[in-house]
PDB file of N, CA and C in Angstrom:
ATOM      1  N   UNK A   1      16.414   6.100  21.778  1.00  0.00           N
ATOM      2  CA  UNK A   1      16.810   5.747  20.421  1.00  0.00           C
ATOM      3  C   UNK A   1      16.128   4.453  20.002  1.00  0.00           C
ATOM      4  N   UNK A   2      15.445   4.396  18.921  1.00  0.00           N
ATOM      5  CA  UNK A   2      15.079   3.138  18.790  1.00  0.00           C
ATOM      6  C   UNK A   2      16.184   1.918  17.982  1.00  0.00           C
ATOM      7  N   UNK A   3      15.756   0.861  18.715  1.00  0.00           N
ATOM      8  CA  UNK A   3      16.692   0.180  18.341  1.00  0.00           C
ATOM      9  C   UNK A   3      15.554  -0.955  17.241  1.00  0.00           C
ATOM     10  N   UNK A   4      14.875  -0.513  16.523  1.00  0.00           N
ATOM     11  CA  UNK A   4      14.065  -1.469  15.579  1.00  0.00           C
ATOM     12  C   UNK A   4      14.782  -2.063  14.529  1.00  0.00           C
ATOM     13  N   UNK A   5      14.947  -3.387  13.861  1.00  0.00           N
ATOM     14  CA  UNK A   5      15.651  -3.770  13.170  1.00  0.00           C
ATOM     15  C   UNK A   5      14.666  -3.979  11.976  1.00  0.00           C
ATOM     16  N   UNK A   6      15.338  -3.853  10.761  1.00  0.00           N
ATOM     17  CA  UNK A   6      15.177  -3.693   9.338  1.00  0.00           C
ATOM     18  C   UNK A   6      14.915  -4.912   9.101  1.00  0.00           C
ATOM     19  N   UNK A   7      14.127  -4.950   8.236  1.00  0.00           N
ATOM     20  CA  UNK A   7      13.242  -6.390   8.349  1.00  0.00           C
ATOM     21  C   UNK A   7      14.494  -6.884   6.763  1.00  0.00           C
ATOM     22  N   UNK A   8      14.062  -7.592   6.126  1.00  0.00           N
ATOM     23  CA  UNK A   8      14.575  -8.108   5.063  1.00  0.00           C
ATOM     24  C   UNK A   8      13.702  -8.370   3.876  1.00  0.00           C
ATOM     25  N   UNK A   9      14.242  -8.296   2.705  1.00  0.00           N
ATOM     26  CA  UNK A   9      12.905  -8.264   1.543  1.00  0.00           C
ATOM     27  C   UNK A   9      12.198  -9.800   1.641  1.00  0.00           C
ATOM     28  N   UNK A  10      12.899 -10.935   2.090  1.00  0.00           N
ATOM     29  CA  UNK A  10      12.158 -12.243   2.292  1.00  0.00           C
ATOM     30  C   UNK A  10      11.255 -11.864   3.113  1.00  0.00           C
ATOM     31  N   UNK A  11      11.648 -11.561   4.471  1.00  0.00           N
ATOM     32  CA  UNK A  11      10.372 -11.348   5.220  1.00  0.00           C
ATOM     33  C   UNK A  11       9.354 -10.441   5.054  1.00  0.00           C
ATOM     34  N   UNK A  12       9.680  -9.262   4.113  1.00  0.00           N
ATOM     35  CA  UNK A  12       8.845  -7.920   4.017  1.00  0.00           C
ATOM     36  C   UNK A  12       7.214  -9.071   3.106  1.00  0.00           C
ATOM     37  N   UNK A  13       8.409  -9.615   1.847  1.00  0.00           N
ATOM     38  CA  UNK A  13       7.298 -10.415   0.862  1.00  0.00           C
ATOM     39  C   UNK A  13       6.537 -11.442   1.278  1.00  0.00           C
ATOM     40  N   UNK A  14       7.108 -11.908   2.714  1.00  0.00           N
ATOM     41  CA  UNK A  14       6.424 -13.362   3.078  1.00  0.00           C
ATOM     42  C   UNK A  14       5.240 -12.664   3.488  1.00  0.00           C
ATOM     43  N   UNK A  15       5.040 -11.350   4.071  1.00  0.00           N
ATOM     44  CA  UNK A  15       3.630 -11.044   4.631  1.00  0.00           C
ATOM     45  C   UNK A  15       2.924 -10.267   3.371  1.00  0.00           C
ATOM     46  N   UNK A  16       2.599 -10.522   2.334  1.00  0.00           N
ATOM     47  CA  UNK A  16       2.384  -9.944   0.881  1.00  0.00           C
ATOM     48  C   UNK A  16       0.926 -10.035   1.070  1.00  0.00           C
ATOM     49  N   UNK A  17       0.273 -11.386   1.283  1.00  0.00           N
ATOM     50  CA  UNK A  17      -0.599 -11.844   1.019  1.00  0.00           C
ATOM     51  C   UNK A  17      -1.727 -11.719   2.317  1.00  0.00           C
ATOM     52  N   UNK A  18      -1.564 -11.623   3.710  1.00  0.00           N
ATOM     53  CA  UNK A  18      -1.662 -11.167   4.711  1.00  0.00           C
ATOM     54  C   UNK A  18      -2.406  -9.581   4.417  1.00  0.00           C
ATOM     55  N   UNK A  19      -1.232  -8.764   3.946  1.00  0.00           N
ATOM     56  CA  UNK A  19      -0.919  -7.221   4.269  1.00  0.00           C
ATOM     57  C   UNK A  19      -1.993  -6.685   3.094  1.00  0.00           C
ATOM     58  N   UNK A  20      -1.903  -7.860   1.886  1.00  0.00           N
ATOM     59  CA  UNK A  20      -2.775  -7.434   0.660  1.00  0.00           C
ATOM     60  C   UNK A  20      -4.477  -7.172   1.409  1.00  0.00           C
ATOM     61  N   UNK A  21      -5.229  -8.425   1.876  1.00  0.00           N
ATOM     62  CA  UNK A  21      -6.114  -8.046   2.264  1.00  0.00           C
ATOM     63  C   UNK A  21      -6.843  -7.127   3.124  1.00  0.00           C
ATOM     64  N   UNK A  22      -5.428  -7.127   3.981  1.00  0.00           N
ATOM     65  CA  UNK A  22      -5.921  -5.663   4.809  1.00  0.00           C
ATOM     66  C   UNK A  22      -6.166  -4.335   3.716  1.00  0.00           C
ATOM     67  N   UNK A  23      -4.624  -4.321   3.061  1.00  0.00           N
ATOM     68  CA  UNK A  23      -4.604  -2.935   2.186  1.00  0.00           C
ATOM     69  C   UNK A  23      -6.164  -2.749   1.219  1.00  0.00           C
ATOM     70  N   UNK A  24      -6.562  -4.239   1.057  1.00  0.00           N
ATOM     71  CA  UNK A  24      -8.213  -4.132   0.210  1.00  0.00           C
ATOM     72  C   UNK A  24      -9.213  -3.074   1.165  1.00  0.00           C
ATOM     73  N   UNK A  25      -9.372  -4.258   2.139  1.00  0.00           N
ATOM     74  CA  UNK A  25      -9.453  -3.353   3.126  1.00  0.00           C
ATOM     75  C   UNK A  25     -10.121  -1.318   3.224  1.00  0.00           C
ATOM     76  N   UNK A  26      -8.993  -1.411   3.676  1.00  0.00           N
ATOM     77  CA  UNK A  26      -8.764  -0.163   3.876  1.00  0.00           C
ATOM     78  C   UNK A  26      -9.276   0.878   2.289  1.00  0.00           C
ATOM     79  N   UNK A  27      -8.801   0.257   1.150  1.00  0.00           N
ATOM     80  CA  UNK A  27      -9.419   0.929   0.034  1.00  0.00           C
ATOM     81  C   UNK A  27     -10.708   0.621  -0.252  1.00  0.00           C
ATOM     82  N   UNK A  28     -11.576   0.339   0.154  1.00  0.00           N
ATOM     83  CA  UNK A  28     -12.581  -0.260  -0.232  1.00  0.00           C
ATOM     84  C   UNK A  28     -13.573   0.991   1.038  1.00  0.00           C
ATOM     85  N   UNK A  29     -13.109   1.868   0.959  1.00  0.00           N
ATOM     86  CA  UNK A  29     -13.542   3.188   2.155  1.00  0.00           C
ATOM     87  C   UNK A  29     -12.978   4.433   1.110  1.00  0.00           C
ATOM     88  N   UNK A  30     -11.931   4.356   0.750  1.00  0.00           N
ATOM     89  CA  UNK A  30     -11.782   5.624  -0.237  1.00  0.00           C
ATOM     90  C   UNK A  30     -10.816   5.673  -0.604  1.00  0.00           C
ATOM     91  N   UNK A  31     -10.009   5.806  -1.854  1.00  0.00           N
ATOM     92  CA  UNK A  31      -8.543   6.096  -2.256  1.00  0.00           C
ATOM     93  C   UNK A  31      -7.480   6.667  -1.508  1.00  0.00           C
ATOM     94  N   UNK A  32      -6.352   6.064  -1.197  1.00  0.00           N
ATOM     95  CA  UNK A  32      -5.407   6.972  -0.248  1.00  0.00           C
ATOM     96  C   UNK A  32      -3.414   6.534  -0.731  1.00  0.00           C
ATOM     97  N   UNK A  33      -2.908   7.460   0.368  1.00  0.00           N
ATOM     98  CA  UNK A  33      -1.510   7.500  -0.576  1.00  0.00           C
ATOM     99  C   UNK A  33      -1.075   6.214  -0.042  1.00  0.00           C
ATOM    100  N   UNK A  34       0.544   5.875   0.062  1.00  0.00           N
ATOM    101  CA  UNK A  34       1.037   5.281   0.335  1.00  0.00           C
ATOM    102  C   UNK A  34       1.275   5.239   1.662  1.00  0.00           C
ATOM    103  N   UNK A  35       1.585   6.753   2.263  1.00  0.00           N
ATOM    104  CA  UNK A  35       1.622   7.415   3.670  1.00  0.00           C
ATOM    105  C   UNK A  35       0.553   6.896   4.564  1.00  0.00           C
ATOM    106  N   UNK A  36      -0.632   7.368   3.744  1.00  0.00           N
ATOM    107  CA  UNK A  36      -2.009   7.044   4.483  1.00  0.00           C
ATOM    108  C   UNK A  36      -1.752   5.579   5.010  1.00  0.00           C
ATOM    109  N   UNK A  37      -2.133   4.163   4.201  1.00  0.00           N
ATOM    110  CA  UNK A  37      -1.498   2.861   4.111  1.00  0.00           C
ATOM    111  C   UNK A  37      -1.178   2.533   4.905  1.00  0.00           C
ATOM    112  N   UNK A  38       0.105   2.937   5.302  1.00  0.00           N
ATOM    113  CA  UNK A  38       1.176   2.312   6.012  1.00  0.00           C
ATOM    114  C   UNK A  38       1.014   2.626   7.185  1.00  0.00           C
ATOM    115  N   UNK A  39       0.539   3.978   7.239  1.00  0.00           N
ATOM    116  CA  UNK A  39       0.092   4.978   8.743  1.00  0.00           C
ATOM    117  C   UNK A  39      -1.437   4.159   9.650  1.00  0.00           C
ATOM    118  N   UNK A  40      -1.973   3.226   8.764  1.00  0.00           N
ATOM    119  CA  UNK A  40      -3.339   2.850   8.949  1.00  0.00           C
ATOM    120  C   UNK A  40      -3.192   1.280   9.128  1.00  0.00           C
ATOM    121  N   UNK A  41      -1.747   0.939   8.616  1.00  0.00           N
ATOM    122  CA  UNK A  41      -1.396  -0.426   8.831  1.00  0.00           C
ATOM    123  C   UNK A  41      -0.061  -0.585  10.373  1.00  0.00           C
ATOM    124  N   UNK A  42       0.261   0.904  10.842  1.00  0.00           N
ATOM    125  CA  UNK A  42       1.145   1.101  11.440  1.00  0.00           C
ATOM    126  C   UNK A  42       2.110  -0.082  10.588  1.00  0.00           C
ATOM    127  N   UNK A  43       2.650   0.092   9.625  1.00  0.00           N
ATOM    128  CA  UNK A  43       3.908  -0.473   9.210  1.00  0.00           C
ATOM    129  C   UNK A  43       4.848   0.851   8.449  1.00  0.00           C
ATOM    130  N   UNK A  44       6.024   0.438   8.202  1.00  0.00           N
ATOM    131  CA  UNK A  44       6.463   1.240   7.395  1.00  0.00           C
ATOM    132  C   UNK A  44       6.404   1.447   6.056  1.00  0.00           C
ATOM    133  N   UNK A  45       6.781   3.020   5.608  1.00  0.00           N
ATOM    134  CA  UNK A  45       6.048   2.973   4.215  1.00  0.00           C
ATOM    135  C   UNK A  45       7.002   2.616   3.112  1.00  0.00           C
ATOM    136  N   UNK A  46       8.053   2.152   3.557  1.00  0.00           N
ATOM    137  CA  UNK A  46       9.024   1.154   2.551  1.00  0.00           C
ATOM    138  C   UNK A  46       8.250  -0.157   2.493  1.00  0.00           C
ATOM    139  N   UNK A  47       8.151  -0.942   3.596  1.00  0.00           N
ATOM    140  CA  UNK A  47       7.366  -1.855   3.175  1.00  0.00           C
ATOM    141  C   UNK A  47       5.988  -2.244   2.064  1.00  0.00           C
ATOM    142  N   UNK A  48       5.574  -0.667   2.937  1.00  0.00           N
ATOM    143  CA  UNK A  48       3.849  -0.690   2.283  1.00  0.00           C
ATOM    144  C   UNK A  48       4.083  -0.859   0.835  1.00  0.00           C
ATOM    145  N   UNK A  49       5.097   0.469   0.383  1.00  0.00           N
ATOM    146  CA  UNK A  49       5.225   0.072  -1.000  1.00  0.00           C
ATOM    147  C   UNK A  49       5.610  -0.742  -1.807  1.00  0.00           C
ATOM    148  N   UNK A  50       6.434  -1.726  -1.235  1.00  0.00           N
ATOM    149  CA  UNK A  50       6.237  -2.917  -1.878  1.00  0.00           C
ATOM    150  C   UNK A  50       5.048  -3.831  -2.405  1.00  0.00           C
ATOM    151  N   UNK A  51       4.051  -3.976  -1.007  1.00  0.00           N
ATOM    152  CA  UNK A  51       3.017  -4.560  -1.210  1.00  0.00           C
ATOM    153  C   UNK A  51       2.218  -3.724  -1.933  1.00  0.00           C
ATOM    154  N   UNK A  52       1.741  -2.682  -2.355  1.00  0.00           N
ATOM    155  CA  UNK A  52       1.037  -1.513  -3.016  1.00  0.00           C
ATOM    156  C   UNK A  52       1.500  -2.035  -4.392  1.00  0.00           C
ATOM    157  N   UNK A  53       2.702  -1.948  -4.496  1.00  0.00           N
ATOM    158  CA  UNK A  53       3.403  -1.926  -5.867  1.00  0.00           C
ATOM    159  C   UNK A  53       3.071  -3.338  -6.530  1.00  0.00           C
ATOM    160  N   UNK A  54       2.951  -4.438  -5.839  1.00  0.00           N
ATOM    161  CA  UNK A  54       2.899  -5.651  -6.132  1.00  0.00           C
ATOM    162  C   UNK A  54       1.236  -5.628  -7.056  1.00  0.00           C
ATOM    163  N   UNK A  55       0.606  -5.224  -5.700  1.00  0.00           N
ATOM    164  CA  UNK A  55      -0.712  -4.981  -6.340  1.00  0.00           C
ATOM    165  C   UNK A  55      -1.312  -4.386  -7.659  1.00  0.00           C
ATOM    166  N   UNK A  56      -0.269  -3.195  -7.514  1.00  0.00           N
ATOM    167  CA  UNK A  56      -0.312  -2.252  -8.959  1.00  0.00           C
ATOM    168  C   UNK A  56      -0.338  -3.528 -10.027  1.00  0.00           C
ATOM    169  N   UNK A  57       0.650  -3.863 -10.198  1.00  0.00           N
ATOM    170  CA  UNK A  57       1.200  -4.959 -10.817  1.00  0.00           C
ATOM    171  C   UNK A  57       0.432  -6.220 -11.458  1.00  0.00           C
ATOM    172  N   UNK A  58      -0.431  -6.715 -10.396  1.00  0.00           N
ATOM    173  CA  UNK A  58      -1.214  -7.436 -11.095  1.00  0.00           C
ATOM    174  C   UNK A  58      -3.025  -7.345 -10.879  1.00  0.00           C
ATOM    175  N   UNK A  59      -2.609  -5.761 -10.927  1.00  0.00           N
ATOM    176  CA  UNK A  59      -4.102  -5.047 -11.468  1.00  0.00           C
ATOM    177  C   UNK A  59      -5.250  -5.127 -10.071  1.00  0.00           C
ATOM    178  N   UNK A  60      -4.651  -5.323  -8.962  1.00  0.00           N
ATOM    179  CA  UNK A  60      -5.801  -5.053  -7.915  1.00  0.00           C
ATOM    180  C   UNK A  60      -5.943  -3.693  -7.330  1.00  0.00           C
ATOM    181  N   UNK A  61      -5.058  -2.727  -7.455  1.00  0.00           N
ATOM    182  CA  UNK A  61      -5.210  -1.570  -6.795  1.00  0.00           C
ATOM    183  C   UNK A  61      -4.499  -0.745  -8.276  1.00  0.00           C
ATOM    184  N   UNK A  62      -5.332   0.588  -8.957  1.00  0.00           N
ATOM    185  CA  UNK A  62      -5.087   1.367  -9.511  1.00  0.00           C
ATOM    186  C   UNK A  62      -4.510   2.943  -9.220  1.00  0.00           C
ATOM    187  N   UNK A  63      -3.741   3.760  -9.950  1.00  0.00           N
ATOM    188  CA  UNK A  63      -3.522   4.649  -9.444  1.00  0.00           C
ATOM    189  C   UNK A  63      -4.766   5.869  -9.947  1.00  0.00           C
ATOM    190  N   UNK A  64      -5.568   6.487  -9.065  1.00  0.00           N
ATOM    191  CA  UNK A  64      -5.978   7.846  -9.181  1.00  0.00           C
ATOM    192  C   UNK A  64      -5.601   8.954 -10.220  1.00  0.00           C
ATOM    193  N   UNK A  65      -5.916   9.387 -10.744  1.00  0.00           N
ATOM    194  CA  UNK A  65      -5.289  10.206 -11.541  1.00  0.00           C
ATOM    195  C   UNK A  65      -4.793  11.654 -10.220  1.00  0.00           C
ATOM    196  N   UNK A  66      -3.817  12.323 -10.538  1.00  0.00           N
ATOM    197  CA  UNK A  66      -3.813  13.542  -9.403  1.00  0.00           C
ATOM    198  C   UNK A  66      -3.955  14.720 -10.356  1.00  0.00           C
ATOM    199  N   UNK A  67      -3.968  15.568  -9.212  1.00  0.00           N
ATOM    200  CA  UNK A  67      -3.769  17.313  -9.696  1.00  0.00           C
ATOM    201  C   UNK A  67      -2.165  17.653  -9.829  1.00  0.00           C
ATOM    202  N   UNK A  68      -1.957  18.585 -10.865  1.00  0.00           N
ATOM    203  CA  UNK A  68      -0.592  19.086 -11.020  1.00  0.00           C
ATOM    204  C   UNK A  68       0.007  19.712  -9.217  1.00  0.00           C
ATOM    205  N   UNK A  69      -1.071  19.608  -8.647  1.00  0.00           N
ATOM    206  CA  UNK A  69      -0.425  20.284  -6.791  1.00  0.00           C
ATOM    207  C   UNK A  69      -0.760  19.370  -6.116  1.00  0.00           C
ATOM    208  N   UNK A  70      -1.233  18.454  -6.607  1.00  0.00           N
ATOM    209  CA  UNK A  70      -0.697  17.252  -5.713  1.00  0.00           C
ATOM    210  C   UNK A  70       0.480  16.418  -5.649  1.00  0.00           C
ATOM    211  N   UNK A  71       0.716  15.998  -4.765  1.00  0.00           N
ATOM    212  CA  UNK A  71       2.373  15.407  -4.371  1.00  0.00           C
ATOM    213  C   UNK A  71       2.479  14.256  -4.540  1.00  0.00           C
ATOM    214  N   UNK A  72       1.548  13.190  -4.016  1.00  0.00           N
ATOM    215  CA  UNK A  72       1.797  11.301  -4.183  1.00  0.00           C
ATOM    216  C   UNK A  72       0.785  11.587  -4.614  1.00  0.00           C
ATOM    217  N   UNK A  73       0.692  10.472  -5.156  1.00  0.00           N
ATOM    218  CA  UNK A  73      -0.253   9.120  -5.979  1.00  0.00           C
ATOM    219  C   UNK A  73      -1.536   8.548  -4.360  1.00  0.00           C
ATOM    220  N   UNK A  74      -2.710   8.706  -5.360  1.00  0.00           N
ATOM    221  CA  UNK A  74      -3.716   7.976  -4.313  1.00  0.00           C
ATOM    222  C   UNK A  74      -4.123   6.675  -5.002  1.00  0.00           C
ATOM    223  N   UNK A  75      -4.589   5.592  -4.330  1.00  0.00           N
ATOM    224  CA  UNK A  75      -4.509   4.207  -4.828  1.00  0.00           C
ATOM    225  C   UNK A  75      -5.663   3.942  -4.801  1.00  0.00           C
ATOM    226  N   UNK A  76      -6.510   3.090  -5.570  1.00  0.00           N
ATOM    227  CA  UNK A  76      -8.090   2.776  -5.361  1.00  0.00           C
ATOM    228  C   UNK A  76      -7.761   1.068  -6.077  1.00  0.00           C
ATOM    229  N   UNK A  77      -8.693   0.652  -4.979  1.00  0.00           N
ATOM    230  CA  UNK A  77      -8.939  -0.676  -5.848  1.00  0.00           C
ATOM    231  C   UNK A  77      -9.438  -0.511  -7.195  1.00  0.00           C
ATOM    232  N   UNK A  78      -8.936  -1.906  -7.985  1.00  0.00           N
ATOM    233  CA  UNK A  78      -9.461  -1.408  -9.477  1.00  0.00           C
ATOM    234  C   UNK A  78     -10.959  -1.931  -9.684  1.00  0.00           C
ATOM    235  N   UNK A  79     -11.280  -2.093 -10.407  1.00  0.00           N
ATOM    236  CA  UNK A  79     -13.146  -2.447 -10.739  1.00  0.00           C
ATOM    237  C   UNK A  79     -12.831  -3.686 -10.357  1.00  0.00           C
ATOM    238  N   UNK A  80     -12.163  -4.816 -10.548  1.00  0.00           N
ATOM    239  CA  UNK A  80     -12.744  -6.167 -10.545  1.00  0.00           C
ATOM    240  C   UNK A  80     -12.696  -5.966  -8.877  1.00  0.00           C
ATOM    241  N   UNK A  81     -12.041  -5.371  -8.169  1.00  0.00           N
ATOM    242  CA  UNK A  81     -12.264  -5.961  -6.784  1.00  0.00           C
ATOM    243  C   UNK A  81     -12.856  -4.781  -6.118  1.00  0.00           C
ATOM    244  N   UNK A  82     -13.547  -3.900  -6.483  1.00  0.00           N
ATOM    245  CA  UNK A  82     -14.532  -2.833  -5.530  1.00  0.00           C
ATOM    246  C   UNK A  82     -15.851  -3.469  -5.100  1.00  0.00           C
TER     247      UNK A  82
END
């Protein structure tokens, strides 16, 4: 059973800035979900989305447009930072 403990939103946000450059990173190879992310950051994808979302937010990572059969959202850096 794992006994992993739940981090807290102070600590999730204190690594924002850390987790951001990796997540550049990683998009800067090809658009991917949130799943992908987190799976590639081995963190969890509650966390990830915070930091994803943050990004959304002040315009460093955009969302993809999808297909009506696609399921999540794929993320691409936006132009100023490709």
């Amino acid at each position: 059973m794992g006994t992993e403990r739940k981090r807290g939103l102070a600590e999730i946000l204190r690594d924002e800035m850390v987790m951001k450059d990796k997540i550049v990173d990683l998009l800067r190879k090809e658009p991917k979900t949130i799943s992908e992310i987190a799976d590639a950051l081995g963190c969890p994808s509650h966390e990830t989305m915070l930091w994803v979302m943050a990004m959304w937010r002040y315009g460093t990572v955009v969302e993809v447009e999808k297909g009506r059969t696609e399921e999540y959202f794929h993320y691409r850096l936006s132009s100023e930072y490709s």
